[in-house]
N, C-alpha and C. Protein backbone atom coordinates (compact mmCIF):
# COMPACT_ATOMS: atom_id res chain seq x y z
N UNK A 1 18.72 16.94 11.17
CA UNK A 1 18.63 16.58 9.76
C UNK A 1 19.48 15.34 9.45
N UNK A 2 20.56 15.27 10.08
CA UNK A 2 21.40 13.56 10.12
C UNK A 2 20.47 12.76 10.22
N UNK A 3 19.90 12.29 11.18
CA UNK A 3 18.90 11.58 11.79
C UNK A 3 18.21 11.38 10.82
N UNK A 4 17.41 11.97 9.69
CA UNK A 4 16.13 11.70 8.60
C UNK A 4 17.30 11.20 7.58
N UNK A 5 18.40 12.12 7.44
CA UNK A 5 19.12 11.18 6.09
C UNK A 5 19.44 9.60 6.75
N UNK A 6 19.59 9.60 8.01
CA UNK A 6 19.88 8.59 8.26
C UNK A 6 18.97 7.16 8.19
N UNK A 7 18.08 7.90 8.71
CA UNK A 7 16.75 6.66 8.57
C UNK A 7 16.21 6.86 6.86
N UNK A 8 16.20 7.62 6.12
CA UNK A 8 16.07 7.52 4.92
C UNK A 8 17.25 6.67 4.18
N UNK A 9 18.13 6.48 4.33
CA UNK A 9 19.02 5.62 3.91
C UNK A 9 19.06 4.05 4.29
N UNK A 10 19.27 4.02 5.68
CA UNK A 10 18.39 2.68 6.20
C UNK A 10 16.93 2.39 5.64
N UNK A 11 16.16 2.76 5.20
CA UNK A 11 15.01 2.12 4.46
C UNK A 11 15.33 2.31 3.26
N UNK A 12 15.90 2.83 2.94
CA UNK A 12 16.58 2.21 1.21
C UNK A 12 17.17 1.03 1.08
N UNK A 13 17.77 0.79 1.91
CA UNK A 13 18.92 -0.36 2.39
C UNK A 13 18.25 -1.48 2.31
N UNK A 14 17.41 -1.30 3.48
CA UNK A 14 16.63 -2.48 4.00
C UNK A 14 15.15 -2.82 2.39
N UNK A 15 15.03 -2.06 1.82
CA UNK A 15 14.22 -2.41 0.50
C UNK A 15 13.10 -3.43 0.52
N UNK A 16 12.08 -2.83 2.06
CA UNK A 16 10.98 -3.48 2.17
C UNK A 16 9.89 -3.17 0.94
N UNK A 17 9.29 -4.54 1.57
CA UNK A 17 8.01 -4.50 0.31
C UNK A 17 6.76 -5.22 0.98
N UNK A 18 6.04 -4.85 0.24
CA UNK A 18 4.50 -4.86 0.99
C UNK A 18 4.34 -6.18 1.82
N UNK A 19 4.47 -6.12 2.71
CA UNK A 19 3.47 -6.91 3.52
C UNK A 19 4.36 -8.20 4.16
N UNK A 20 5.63 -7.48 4.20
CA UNK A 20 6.67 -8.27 5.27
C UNK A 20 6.47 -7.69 6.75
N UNK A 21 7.22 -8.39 7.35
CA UNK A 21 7.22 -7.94 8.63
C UNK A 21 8.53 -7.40 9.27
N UNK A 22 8.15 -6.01 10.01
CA UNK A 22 9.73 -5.44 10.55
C UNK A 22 9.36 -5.50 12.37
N UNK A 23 10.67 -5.77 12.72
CA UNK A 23 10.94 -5.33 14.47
C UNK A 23 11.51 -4.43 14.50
N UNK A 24 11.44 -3.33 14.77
CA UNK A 24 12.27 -2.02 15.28
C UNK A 24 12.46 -1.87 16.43
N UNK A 25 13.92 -2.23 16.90
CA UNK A 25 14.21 -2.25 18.38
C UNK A 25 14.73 -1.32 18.82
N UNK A 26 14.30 -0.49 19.85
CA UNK A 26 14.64 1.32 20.70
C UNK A 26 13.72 1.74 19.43
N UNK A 27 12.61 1.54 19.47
CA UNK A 27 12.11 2.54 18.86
C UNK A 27 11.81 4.35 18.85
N UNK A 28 11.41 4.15 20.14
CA UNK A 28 11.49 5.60 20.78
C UNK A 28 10.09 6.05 20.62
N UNK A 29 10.23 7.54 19.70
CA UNK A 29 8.72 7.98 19.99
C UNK A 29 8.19 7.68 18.42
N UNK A 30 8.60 6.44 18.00
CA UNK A 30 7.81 5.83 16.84
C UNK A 30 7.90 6.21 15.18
N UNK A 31 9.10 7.23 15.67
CA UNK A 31 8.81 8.16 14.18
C UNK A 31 9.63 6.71 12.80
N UNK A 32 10.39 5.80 13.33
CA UNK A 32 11.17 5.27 11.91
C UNK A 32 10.05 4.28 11.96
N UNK A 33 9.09 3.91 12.87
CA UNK A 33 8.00 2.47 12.62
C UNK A 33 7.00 3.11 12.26
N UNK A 34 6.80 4.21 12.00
CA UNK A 34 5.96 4.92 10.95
C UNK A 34 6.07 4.61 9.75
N UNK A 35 7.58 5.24 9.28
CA UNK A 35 7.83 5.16 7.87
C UNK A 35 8.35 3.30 7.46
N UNK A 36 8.00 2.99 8.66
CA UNK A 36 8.44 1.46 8.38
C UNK A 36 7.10 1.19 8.15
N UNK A 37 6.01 1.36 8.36
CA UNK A 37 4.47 0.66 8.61
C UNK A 37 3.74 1.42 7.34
N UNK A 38 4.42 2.52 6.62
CA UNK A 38 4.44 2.66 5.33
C UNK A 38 4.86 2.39 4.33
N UNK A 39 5.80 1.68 4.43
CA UNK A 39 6.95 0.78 3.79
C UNK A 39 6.29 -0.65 3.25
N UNK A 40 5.74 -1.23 4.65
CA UNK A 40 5.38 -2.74 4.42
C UNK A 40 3.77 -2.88 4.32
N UNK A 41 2.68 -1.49 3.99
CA UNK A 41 1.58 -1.62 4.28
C UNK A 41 0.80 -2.30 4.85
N UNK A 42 -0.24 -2.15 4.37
CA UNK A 42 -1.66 -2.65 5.83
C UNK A 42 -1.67 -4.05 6.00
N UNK A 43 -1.24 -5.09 5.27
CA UNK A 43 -0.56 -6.24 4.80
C UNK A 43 0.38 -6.81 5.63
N UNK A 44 1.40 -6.12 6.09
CA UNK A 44 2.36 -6.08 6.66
C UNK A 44 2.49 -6.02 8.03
N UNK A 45 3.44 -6.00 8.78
CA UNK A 45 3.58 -5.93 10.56
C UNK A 45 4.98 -5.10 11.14
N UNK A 46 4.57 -4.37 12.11
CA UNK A 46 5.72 -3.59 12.23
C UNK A 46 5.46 -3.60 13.97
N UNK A 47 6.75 -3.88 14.40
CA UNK A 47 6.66 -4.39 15.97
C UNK A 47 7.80 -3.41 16.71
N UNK A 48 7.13 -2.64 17.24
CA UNK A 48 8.03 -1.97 17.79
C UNK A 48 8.85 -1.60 19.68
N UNK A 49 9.89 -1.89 19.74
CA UNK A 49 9.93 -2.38 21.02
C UNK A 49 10.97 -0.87 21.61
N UNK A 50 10.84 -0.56 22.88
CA UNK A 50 11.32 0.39 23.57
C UNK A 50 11.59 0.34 25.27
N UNK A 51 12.53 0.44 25.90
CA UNK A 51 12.47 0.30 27.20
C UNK A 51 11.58 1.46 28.11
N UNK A 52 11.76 2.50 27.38
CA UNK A 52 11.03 4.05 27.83
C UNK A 52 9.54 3.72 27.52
N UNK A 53 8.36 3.18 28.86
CA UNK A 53 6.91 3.85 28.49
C UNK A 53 7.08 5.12 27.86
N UNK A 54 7.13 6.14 28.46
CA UNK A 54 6.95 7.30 27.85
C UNK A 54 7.11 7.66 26.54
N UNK A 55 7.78 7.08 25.86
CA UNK A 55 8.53 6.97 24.28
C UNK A 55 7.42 5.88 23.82
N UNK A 56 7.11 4.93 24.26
CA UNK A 56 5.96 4.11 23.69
C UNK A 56 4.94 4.73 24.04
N UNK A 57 4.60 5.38 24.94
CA UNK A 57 3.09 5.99 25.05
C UNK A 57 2.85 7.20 23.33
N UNK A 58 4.07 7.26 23.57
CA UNK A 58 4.19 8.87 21.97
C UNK A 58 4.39 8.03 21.32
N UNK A 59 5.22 6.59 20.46
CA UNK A 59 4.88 6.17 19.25
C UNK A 59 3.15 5.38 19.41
N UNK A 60 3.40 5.01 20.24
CA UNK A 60 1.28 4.56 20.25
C UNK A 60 0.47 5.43 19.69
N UNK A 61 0.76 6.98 20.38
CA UNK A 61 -0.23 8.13 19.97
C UNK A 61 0.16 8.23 18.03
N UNK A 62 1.31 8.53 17.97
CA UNK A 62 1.44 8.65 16.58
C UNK A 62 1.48 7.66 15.92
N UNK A 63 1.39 6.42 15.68
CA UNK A 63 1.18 5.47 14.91
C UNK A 63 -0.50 5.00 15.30
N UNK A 64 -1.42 5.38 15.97
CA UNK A 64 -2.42 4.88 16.53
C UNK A 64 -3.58 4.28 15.27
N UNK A 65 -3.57 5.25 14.10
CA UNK A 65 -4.48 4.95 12.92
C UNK A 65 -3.60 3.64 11.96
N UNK A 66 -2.63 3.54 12.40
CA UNK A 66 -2.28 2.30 11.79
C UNK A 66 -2.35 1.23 12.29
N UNK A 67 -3.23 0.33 12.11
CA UNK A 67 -3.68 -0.94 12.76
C UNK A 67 -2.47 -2.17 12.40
N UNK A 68 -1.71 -2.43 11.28
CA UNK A 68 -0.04 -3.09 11.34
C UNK A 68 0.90 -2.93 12.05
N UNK A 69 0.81 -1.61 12.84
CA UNK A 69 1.60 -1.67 13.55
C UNK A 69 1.26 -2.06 15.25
């Protein structure tokens, strides 16, 4: 539960708006370039980088219907 207040606070912070562009670096298994690729909508670009395939193969699967990201 740290972890969600945490990334919920960081996107308060950061106070994106439609249709900027974010890099999320260690992304992992995609879950904050989700709520980032909802943040900056379909408009927008969200680039997400990870050393772990395996962690990019799972944010690929879960971000897959979003074509910004």
């Amino acid at each position: 539960s740290d972890v969600v207040v945490q990334r919920a606070r960081v996107l308060e912070t950061l106070g994106l708006q439609r249709g900027q562009h974010v890099l999320d670096i260690g992304s992992g298994p995609g879950l904050f370039a989700w709520q980032l690729a909802n943040a900056v909508g379909p408009t927008g670009r969200v680039v997400g980088l990870d050393l772990s395939e395996p962690m990019l193969a799972v944010a690929r699967n879960r971000c897959q219907h979003l074509e910004h990201v």
